[in-house]
Protein backbone atom coordinates (compact mmCIF):
# COMPACT_ATOMS: atom_id res chain seq x y z
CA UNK A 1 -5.19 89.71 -19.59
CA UNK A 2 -5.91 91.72 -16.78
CA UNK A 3 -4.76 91.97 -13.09
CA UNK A 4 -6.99 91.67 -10.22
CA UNK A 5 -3.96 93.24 -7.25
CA UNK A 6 -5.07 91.57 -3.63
CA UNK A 7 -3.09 93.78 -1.55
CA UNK A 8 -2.03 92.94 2.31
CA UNK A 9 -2.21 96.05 4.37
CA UNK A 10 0.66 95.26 6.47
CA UNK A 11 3.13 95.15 3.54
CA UNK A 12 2.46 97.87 2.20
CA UNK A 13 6.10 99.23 2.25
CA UNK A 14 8.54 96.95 1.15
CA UNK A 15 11.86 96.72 2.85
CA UNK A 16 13.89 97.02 -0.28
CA UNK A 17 12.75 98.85 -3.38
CA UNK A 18 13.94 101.57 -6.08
CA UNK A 19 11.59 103.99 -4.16
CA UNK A 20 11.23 107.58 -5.87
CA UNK A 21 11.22 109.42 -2.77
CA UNK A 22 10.22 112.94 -5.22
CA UNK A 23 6.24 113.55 -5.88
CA UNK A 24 4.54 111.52 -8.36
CA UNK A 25 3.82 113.43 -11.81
CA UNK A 26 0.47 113.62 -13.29
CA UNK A 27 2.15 111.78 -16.52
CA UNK A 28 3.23 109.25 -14.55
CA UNK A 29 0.16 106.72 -14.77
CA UNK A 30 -3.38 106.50 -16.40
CA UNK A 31 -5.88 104.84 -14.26
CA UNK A 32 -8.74 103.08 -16.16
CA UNK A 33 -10.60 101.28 -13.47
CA UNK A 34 -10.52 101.08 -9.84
CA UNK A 35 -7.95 98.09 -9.84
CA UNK A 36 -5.55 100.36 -11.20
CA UNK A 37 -4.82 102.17 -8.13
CA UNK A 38 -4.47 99.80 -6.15
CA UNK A 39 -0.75 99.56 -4.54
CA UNK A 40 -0.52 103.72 -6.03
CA UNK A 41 0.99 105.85 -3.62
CA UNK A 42 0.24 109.77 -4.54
CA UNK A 43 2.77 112.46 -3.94
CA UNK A 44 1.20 116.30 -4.33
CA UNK A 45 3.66 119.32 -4.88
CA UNK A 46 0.74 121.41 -3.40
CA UNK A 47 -2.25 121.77 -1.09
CA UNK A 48 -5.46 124.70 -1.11
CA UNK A 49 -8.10 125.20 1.18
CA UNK A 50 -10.50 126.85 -1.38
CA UNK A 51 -10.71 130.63 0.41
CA UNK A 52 -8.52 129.53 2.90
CA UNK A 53 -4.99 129.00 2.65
CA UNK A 54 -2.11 127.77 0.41
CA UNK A 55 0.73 125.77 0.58
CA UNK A 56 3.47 124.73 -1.61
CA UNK A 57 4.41 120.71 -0.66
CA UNK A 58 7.89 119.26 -0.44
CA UNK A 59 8.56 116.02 -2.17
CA UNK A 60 6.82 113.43 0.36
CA UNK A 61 5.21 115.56 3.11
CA UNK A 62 2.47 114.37 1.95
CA UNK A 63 0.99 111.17 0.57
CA UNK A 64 -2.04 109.10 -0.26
CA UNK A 65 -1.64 105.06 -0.68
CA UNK A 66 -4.75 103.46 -1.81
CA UNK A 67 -4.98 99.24 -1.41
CA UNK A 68 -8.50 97.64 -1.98
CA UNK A 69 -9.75 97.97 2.10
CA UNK A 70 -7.83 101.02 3.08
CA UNK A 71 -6.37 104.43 2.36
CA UNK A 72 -3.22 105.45 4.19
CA UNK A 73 -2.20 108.85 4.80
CA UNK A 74 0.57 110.84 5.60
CA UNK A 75 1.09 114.50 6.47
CA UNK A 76 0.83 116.98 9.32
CA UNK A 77 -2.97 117.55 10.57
CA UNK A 78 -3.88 114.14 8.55
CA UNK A 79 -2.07 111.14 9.32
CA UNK A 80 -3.92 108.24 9.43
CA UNK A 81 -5.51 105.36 8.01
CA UNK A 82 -9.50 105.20 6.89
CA UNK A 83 -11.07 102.07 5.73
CA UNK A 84 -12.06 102.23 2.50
CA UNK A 85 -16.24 101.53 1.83
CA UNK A 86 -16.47 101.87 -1.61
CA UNK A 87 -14.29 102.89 -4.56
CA UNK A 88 -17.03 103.90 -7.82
CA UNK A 89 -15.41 105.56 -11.21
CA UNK A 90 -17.31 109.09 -11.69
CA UNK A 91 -17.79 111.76 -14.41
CA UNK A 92 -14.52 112.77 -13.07
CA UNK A 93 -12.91 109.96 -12.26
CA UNK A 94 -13.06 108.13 -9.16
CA UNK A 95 -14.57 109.02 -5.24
CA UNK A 96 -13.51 107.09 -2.52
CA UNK A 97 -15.90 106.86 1.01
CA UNK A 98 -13.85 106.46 3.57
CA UNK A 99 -14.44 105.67 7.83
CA UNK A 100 -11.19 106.34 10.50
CA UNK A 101 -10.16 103.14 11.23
CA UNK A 102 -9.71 104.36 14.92
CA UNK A 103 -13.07 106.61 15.07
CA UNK A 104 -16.16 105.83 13.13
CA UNK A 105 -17.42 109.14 13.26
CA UNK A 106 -15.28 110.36 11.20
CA UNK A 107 -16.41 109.59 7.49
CA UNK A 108 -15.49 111.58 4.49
CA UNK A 109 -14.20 110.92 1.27
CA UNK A 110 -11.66 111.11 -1.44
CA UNK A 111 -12.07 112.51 -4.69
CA UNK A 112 -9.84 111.45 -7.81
CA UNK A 113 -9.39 113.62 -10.21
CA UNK A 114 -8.38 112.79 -13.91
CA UNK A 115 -7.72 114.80 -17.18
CA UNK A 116 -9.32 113.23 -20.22
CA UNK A 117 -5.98 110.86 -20.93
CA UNK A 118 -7.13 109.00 -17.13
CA UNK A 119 -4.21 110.56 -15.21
CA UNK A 120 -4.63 111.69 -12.33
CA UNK A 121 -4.39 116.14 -11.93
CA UNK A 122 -5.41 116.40 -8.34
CA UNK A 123 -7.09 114.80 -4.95
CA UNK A 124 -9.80 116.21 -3.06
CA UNK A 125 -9.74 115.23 0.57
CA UNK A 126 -12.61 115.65 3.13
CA UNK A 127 -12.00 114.21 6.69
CA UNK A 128 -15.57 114.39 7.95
CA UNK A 129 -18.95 116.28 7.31
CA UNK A 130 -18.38 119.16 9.21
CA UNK A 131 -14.40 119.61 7.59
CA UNK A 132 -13.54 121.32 4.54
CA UNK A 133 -12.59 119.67 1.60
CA UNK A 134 -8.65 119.96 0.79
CA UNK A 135 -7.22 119.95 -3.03
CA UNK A 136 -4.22 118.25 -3.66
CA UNK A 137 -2.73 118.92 -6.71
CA UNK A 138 -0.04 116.77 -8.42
CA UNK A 139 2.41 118.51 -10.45
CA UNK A 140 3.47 118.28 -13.95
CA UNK A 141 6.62 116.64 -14.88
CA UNK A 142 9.80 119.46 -15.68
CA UNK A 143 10.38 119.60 -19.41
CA UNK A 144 14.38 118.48 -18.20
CA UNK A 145 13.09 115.35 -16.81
CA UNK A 146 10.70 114.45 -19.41
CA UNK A 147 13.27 114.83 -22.11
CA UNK A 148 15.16 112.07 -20.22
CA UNK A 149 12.72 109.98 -19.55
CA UNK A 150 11.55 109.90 -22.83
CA UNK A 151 14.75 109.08 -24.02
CA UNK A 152 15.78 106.51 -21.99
CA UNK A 153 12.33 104.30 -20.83
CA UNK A 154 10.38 102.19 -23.82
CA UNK A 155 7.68 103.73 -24.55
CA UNK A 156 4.06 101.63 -24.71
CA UNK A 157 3.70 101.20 -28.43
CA UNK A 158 7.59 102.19 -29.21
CA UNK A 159 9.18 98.35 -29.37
CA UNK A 160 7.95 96.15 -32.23
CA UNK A 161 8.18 92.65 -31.42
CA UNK A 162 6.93 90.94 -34.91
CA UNK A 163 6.97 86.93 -34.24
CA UNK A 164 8.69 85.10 -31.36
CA UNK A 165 12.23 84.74 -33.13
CA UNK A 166 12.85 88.61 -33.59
CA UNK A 167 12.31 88.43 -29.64
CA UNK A 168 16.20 88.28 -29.55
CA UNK A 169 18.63 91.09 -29.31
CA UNK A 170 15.95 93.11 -27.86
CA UNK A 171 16.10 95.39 -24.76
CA UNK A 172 13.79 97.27 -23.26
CA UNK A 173 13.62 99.93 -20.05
CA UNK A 174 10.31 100.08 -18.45
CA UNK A 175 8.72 102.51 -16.87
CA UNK A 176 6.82 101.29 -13.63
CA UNK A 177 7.33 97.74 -11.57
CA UNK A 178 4.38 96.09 -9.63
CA UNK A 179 5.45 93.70 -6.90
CA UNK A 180 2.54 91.23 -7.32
CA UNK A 181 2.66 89.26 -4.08
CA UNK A 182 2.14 93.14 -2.18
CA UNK A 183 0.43 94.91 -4.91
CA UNK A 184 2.92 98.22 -4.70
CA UNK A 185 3.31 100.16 -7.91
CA UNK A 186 6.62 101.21 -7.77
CA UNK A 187 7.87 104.00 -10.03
CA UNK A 188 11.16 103.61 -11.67
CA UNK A 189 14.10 106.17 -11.88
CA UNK A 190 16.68 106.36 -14.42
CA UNK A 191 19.03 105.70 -11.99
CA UNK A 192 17.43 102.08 -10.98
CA UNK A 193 19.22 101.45 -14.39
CA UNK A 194 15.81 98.54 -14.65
CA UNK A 195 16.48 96.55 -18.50
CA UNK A 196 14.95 93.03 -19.87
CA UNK A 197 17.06 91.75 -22.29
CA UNK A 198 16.66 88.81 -24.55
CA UNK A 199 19.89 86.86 -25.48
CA UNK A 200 20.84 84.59 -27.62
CA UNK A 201 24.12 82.96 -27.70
CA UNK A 202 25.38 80.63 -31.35
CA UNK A 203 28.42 78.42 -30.18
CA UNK A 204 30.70 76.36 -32.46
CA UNK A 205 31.45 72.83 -31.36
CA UNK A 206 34.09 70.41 -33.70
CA UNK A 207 31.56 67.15 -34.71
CA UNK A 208 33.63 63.94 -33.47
CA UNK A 209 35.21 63.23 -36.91
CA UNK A 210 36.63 66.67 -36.60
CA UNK A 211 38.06 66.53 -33.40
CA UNK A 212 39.73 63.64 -34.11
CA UNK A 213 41.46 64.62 -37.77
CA UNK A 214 42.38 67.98 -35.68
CA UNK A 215 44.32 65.71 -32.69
CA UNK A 216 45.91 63.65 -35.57
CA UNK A 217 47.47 66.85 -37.28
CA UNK A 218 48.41 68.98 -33.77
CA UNK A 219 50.75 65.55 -33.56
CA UNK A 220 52.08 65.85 -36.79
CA UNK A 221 52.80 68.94 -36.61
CA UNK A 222 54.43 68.51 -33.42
CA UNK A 223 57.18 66.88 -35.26
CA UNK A 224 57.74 69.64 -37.66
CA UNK A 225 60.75 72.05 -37.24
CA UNK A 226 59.74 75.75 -35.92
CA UNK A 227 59.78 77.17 -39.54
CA UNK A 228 57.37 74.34 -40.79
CA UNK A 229 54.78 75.23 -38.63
CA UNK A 230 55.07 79.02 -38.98
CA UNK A 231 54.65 78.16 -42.60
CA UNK A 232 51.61 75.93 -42.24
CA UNK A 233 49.80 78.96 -39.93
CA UNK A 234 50.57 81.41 -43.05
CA UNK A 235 49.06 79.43 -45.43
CA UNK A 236 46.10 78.56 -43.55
CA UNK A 237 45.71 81.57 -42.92
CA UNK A 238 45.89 82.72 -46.66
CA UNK A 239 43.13 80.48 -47.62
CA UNK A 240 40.44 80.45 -45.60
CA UNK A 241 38.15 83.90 -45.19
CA UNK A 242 36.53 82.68 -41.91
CA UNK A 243 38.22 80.43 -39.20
CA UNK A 244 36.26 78.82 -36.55
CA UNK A 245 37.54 77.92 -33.33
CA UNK A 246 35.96 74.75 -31.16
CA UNK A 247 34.05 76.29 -28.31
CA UNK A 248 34.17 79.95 -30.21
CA UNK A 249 30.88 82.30 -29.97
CA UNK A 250 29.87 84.01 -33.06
CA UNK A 251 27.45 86.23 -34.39
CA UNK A 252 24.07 85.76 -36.42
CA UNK A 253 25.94 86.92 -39.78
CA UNK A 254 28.64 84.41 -39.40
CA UNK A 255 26.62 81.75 -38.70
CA UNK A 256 25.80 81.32 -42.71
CA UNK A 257 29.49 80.86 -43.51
CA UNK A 258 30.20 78.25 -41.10
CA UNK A 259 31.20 74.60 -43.07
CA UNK A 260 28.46 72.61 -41.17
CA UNK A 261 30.01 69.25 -42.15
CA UNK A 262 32.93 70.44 -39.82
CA UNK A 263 31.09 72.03 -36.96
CA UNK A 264 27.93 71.19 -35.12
CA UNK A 265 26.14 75.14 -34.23
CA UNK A 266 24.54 75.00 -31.17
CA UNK A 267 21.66 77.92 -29.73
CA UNK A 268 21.46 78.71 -26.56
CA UNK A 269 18.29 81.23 -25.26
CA UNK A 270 18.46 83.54 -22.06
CA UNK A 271 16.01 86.59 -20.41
CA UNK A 272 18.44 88.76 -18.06
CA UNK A 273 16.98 91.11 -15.74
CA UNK A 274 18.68 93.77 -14.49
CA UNK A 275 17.99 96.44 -12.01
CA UNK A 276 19.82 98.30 -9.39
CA UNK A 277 18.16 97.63 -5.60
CA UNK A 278 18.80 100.27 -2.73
CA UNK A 279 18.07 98.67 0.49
CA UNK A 280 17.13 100.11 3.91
CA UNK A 281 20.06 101.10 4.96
CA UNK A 282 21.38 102.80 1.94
CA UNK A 283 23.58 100.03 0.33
CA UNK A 284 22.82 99.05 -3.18
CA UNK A 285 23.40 96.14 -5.26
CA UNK A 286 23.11 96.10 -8.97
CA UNK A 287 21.52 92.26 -9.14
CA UNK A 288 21.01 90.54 -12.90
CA UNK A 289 18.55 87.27 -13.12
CA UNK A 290 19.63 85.28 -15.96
CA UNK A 291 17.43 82.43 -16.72
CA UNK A 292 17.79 79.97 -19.58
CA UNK A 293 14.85 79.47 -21.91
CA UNK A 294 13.82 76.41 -23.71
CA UNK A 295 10.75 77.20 -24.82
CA UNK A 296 8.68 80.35 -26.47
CA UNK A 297 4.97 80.21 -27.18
CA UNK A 298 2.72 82.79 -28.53
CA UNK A 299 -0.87 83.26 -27.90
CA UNK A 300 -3.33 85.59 -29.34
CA UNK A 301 -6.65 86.95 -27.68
CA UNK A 302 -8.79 87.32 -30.69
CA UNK A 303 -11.36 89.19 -28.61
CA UNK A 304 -8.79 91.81 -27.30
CA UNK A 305 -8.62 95.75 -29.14
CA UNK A 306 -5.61 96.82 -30.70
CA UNK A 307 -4.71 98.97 -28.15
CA UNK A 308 -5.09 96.58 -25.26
CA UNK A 309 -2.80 93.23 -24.87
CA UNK A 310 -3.97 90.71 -27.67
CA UNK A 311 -0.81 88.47 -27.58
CA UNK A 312 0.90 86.64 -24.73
CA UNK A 313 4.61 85.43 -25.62
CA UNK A 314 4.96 82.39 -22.84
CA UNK A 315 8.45 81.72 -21.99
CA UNK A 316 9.77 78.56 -20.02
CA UNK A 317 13.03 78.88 -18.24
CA UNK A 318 15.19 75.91 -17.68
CA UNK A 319 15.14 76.64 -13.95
CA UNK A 320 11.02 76.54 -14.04
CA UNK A 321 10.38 79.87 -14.02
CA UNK A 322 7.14 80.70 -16.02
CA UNK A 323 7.74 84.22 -17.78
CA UNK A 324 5.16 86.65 -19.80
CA UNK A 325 5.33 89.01 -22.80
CA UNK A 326 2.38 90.89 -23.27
CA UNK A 327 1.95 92.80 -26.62
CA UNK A 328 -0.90 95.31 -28.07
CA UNK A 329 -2.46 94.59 -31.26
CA UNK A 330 0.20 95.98 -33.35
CA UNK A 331 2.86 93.89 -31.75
CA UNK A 332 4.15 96.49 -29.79
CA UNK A 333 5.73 95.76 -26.05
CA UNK A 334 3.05 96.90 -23.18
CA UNK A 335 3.77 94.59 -19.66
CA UNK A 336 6.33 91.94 -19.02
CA UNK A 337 5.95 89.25 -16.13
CA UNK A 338 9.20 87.63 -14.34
CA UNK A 339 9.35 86.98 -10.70
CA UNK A 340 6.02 87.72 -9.25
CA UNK A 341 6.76 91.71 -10.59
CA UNK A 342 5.12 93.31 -13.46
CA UNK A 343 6.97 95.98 -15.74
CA UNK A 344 4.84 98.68 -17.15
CA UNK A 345 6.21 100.55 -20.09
CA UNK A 346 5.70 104.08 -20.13
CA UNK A 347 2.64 105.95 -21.45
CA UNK A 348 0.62 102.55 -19.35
């Protein structure tokens, strides 16, 4: 179950996405192989010149995007883009050997540096042989921010989905979106107000018998005088603890008092995504994608660790869109597929 990114150089910013224009925190993502930065786009809060100079960073002067043939990078003195010769995990972390893609003399390298949880701490850039190398250091996340974060995305490991039919009811906020087609991780804010719920709907319909003893009274009643059928309300009222309306919507609970020789109870399954776009030129549009499901399947990968996706939950939607649930081996909510995009939940 995992994800080989094939990213196309020329796409690699999107015209309309969420885009956390801040820096990137070094809680933000764990990188366990190569693959895994792929579509990444690093954000520093600082730069050093060991013995030489200093320099705080503001959000976005300065950036690294790595995709599997090139490097692209922005900032004063360093701008440019360097083909990417080999990308090889080290003792700490992973070293990328780069060539300018305008002047092959110039071949350095980029160093990845990761704590012992696989996120990234800093990036150690070298131009050319004769440069220096350059530290980049990516900041940790403010306490404020955490707090909210923590708060409001689902955590990897926090959402316990136990068998297919507890699936509904359940929301959850993730954390990170990957556009598949363009491989571009894309961080999410609080703000891009992202969800994936599950939804189902129980709706009361009269069985044909029904129907037609209901038409027959409505016209005998329709004879009565005013008081008559103020009286008949009152008592029906007085008798019965639940009454059902054709065509009504009611809740799980209810569903067990519901005379099921009078009514026929029909389930109906949805997955809505919701997220909040900002395009180009500043407009925004909170879009939902509601899609029908008529059929759940779950698959286990007996060969998978607990902490790594065993189970696959394969939803069909009605409009033949093919959607995934991924879970650990505990059950708990890691990825979810819809739309060519992958949701990460936090802690990935």
């Amino acid at each position: 179950m995992k994800y080989l990114f094939f990213f196309i150089a020329t796409l690699f910013f999107i015209p309309l996405m969420n885009a956390q224009h801040g820096y990137t925190y070094i809680s933000d993502r764990r990188f366990f192989s190569p693959e895994d930065l792929v579509g990444y786009d690093f954000k520093p809060d600082r730069m050093e010149v060991p013995n030489v100079s200093e320099k705080n960073l503001t959000p976005g002067e300065y950036s690294f995007g790595v995709n599997f043939n090139n490097l692209f990078i922005e900032g004063e003195g360093i701008r440019g883009v360097f083909n990417i010769n080999n990308i090889s995990p080290t003792e700490y972390g992973f070293k990328l050997l780069l060539i300018n893609a305008r002047d092959a003399r110039l071949q350095g390298h980029l160093k990845i540096i990761q704590n012992k949880w696989g996120m990234v701490e800093a990036l150690i850039y070298k131009r050319s042989p004769t440069d220096k190398e350059t530290i980049f250091y990516l900041p940790p996340i403010p306490g404020k921010l955490n707090t909210q974060e923590r708060d409001y995305f689902t955590d990897r490991g926090e959402l316990v989905i136990e068998h297919t039919d507890s699936l509904w009811g359940k929301t959850f906020y993730p954390f990170f979106r990957i556009h598949l087609e363009k491989n571009i991780q894309e961080p999410l804010e609080i703000s891009d107000s992202t969800s994936v719920t599950f939804i189902r709907t129980i709706t009361l319909e009269l069985k044909e018998k029904e129907k037609k003893k209901k038409e027959k009274k409505n016209r005998e009643i329709e004879v009565l005088t005013e008081d008559a059928v103020q009286d008949t309300l009152e008592q029906t009222t007085e008798t019965e603890e639940y009454s059902f309306i054709d065509g009504q919507e009611i809740s799980s609970s209810e569903e067990k008092h519901v005379d099921q020789s009078k009514y026929k109870i029909i389930k109906k399954y949805a997955v809505e995504v919701r997220s909040i776009l900002q395009y180009e030129d500043g407009t925004k549009e909170d879009k939902k994608w509601n899609y029908p499901i008529r059929k759940v399947v779950e698959r286990e990968d007996e060969l998978a660790k607990m902490d790594e996706e065993r189970f696959q939950i394969d939803i069909s939607s009605d409009k033949g869109k093919q959607i995934y649930l991924y879970l650990t081996g505990d059950k708990t909510v890691s990825t979810f597929e819809f739309n060519n995009q992958l949701f990460l939940m936090r802690g990935f």
